[in-house]
Protein backbone atom coordinates (compact mmCIF):
# COMPACT_ATOMS: atom_id res chain seq x y z
CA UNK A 1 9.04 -27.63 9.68
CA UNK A 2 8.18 -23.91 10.95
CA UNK A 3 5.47 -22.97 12.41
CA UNK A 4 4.45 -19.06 11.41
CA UNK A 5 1.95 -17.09 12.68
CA UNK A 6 0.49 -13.86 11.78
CA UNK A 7 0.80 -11.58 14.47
CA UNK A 8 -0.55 -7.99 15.46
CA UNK A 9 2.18 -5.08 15.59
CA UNK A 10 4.65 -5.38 17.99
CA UNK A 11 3.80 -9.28 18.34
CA UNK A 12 0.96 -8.75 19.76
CA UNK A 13 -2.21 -11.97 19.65
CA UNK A 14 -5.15 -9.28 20.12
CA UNK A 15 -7.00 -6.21 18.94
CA UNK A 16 -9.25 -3.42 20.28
CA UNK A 17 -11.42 -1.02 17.93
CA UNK A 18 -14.84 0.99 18.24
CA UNK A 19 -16.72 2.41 16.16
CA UNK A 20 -19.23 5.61 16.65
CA UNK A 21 -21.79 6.63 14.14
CA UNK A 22 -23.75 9.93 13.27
CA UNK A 23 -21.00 12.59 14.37
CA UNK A 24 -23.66 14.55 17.04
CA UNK A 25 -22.18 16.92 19.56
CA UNK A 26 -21.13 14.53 22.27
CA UNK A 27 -18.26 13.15 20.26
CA UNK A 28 -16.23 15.52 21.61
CA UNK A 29 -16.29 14.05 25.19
CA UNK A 30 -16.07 10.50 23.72
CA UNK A 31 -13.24 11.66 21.85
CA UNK A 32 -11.70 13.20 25.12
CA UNK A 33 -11.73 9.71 26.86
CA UNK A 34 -10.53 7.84 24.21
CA UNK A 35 -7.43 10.04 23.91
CA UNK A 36 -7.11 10.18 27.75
CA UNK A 37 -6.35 6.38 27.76
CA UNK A 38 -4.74 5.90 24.31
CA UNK A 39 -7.90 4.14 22.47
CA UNK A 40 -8.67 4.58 18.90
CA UNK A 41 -11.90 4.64 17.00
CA UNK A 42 -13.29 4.93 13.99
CA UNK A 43 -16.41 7.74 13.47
CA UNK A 44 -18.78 7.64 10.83
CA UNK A 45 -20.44 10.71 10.00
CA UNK A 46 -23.05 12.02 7.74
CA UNK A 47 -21.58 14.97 5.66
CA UNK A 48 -24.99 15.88 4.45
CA UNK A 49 -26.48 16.42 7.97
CA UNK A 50 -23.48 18.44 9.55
CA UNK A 51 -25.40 21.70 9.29
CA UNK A 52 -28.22 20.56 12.16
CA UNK A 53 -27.20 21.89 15.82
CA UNK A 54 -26.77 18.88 17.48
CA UNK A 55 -23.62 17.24 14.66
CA UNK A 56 -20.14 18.38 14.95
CA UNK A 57 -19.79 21.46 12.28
CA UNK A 58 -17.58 21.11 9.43
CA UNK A 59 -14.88 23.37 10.74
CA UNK A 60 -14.34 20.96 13.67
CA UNK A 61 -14.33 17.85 11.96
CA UNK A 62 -10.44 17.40 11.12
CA UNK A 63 -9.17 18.79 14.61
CA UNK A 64 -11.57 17.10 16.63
CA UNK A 65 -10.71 13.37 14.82
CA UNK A 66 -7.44 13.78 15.05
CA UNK A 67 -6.05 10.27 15.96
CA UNK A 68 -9.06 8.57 14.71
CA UNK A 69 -10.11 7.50 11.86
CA UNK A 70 -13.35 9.42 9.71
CA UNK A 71 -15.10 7.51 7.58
CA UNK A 72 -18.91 7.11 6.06
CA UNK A 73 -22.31 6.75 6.79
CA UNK A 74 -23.85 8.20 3.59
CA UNK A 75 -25.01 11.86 2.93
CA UNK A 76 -28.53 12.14 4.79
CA UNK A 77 -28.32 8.38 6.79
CA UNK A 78 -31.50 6.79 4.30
CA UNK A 79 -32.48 3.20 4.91
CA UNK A 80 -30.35 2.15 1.74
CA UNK A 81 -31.80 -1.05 0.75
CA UNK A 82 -35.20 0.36 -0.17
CA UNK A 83 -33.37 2.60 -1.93
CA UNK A 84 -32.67 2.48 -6.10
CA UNK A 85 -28.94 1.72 -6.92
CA UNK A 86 -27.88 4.94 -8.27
CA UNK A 87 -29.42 6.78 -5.12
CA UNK A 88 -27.14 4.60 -2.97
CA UNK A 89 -23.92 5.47 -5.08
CA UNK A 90 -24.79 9.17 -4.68
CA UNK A 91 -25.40 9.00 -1.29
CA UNK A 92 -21.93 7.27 -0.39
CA UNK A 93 -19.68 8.74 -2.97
CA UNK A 94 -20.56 12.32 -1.93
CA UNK A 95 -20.77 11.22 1.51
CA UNK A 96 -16.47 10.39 0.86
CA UNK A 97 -16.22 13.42 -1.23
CA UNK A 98 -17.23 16.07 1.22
CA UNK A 99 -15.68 14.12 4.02
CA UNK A 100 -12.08 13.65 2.19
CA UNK A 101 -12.66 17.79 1.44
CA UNK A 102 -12.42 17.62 5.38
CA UNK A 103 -9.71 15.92 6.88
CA UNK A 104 -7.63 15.24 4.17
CA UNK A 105 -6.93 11.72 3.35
CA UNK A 106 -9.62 8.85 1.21
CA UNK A 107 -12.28 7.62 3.22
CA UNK A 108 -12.42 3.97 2.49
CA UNK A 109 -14.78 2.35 5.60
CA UNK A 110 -18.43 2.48 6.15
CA UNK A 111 -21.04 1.75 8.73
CA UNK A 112 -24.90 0.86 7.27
CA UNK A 113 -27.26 3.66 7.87
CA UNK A 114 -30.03 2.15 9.72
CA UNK A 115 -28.31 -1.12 9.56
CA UNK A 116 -30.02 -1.30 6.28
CA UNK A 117 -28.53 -3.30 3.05
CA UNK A 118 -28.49 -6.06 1.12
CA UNK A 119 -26.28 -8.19 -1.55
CA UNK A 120 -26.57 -5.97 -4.21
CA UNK A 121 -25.38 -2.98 -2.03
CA UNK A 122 -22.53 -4.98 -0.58
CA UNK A 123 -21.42 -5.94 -4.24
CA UNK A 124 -21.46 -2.20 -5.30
CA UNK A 125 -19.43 -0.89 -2.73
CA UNK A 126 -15.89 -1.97 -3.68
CA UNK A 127 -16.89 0.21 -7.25
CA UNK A 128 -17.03 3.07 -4.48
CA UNK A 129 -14.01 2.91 -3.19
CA UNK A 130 -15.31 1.65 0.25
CA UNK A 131 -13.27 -1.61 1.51
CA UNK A 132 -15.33 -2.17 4.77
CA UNK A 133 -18.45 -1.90 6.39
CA UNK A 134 -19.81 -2.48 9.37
CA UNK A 135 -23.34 -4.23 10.30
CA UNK A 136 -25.84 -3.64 13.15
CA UNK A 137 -25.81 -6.21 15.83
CA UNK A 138 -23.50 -7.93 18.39
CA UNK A 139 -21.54 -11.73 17.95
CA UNK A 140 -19.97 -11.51 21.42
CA UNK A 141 -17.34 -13.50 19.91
CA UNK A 142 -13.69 -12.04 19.52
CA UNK A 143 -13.30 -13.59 16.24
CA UNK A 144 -11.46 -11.76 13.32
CA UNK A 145 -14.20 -10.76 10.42
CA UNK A 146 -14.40 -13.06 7.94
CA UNK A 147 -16.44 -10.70 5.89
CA UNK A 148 -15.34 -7.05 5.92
CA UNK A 149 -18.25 -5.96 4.05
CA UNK A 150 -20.76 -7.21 6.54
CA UNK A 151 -18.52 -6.70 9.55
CA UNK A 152 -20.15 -7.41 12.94
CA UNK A 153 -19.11 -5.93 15.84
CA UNK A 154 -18.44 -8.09 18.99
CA UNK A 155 -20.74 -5.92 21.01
CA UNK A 156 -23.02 -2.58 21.24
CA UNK A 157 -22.08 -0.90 24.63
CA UNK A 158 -24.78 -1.51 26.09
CA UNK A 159 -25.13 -5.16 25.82
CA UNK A 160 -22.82 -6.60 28.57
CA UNK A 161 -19.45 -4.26 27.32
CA UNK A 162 -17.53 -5.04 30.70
CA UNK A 163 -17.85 -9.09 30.95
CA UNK A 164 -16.98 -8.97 27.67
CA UNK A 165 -13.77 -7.11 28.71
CA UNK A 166 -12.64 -9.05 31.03
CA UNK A 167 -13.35 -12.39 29.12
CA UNK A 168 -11.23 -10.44 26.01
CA UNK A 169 -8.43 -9.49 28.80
CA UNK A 170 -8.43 -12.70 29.94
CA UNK A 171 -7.81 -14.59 26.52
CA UNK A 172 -3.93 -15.79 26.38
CA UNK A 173 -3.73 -18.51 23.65
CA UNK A 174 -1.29 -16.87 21.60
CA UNK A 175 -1.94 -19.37 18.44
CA UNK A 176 -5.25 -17.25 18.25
CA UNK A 177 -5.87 -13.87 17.16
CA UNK A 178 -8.88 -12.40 18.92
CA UNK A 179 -10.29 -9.10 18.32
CA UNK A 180 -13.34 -6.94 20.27
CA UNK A 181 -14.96 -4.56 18.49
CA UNK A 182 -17.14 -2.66 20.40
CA UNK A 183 -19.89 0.28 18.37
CA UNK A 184 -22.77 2.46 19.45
CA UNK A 185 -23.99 6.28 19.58
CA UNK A 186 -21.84 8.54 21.39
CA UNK A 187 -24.96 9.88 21.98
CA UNK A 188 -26.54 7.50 23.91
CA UNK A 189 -24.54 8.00 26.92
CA UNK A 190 -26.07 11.23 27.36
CA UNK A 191 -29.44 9.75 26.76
CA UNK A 192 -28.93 7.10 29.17
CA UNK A 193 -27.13 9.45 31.64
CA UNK A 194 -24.28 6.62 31.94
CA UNK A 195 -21.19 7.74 30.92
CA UNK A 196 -19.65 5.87 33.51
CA UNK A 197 -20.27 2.78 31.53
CA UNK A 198 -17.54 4.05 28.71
CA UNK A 199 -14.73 5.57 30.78
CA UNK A 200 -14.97 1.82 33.47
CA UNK A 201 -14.31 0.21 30.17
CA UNK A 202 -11.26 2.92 28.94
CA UNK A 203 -9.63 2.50 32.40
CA UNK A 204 -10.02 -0.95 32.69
CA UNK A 205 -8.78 -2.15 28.54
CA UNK A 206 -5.95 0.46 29.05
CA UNK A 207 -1.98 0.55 28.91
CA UNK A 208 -2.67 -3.92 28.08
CA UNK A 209 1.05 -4.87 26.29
CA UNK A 210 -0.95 -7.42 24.64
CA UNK A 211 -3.91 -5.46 23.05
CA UNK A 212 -3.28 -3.35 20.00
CA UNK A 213 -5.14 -0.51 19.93
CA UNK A 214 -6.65 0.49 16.23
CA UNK A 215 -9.22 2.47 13.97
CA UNK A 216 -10.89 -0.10 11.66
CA UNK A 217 -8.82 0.83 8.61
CA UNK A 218 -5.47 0.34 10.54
CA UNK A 219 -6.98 -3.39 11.13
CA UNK A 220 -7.90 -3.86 7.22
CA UNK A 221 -4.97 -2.30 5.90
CA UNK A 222 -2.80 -4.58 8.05
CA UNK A 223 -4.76 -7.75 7.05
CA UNK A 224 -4.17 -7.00 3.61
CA UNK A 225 -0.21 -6.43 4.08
CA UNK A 226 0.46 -9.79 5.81
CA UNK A 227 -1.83 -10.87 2.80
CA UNK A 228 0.45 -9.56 0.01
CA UNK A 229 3.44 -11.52 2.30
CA UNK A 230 5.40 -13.49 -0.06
CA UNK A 231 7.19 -16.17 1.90
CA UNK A 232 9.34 -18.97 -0.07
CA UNK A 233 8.41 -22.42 -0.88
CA UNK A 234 11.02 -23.32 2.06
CA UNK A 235 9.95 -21.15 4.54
CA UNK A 236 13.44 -19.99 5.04
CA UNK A 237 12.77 -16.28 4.03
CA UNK A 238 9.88 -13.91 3.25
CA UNK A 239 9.45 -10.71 1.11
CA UNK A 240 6.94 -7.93 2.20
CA UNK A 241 6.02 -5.66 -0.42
CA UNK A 242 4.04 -3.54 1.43
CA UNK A 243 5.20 0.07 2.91
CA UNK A 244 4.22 -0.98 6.40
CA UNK A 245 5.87 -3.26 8.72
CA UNK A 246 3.95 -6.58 9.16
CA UNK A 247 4.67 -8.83 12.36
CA UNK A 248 4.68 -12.66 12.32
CA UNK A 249 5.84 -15.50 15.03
CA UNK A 250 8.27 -18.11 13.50
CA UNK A 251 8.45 -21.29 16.17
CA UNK A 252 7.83 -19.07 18.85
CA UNK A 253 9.76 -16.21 18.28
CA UNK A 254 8.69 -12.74 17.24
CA UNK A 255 9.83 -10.91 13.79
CA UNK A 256 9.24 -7.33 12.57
CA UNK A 257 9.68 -8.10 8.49
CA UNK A 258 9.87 -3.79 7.61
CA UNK A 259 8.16 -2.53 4.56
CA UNK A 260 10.16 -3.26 1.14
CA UNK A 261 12.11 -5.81 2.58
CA UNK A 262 13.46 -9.51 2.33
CA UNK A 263 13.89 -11.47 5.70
CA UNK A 264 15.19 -14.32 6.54
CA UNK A 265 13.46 -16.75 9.03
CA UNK A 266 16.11 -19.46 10.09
């Protein structure tokens, strides 16, 4: 018998993504760091709000995300679960329309305005195109998501980001996956005069050959590819229908099975 194992690209057992919400001005030096040390995050922005001095304007948006992944936060950031149905499909459909207008591709992720929602809310957003969102609050586990629509992060960072580093560095039990997701306010660096905090923790989760670094639709969209895997009854070959390239570990040994093809495994 074989033992296979999903993998992360490259063979790699863990993953790193953030996530920043409300677009304000200081994105751009968050943005800076990231792409100093080769991070990536995902930004969710408010299309409806852009005009107010202290967002990133509209005619910056697609340069300054470059790299990065946009995605939504609603129109005008309402508490959403006191909010009628209908209201909430405006609000996030136009909130994809204007942003898609911007950088040119189909926002499918989401981050809860206010943290607010509720069953009902979660159940309409596949209808909207939207295949993720994320929650307020921390898990400090490295666990993968086991429900994308009510995704929590591993950690705000402010609550204990660099021991949670270096316990995530440290992890090397390569029959796991493990994943830190860290979110927050670029904002709130400036309004607790720490920026320090954020570029300790670039330097320090940097240039690691065994972290994949990823926006939060790079790490759905690759779920769903090994997902759509179709390996035979034997285990002797698989097929991977997918575009994309899709790692997995067969007995110990790393394979790349490329997009559209068949490969075999003994």
């Amino acid at each position: 018998m074989q033992t296979i194992y999903q993998c992360f690209p490259g063979g790699k057992h863990k993953v790193l993504t953030l996530s920043y919400d409300d677009g304000k001005l200081t994105d751009r030096r968050l943005i800076a760091l990231f792409n100093r040390y080769g991070l990536k995050a995902t930004f969710h922005l408010n299309s409806g709000l852009m005009d107010q001095p202290e967002r990133i304007p509209q005619n910056e948006i697609n340069a300054l995300y470059q790299g990065h992944e946009v995605a939504a936060h609603t129109l005008t950031h309402p508490t959403i679960a006191r909010c009628p149905l209908s209201e909430v499909a405006k609000e996030i459909l136009e909130d994809r329309k204007n942003l898609e207008a911007l950088v040119g591709y189909p926002v499918r992720g989401l981050s809860y305005p206010n943290g607010s929602y509720n069953q009902a809310i979660k159940e309409l957003l596949p209808h909207l195109g939207i295949e993720y969102s994320r929650i307020v609050g921390s898990s400090k586990r490295f666990n993968m998501a086991e429900d994308l629509l009510a995704w929590e992060a591993t950690c705000h960072h402010r609550d204990g980001l660099m021991d949670l580093a270096r316990e995530f560095v440290a992890l090397y039990k390569t029959q796991y996956l493990y994943m830190m997701y860290v979110w927050g306010h670029s904002i709130d660096f400036d309004n607790d005069h720490n920026w320090e905090v954020i570029e300790e923790f670039c330097e320090f989760i940097s240039k690691r050959e065994d972290i994949w670094f990823a926006t939060n639709i790079e790490i759905v969209d690759y779920l769903k590819a090994f997902k759509n895997l179709q390996f035979a009854a034997s285990g002797q070959f698989v097929y991977n229908p997918s575009v994309v390239p899709v790692w997995i570990s067969v007995n110990g040994r790393v394979i790349e099975l490329k997009g559209g093809t068949q490969t075999e495994l003994e």
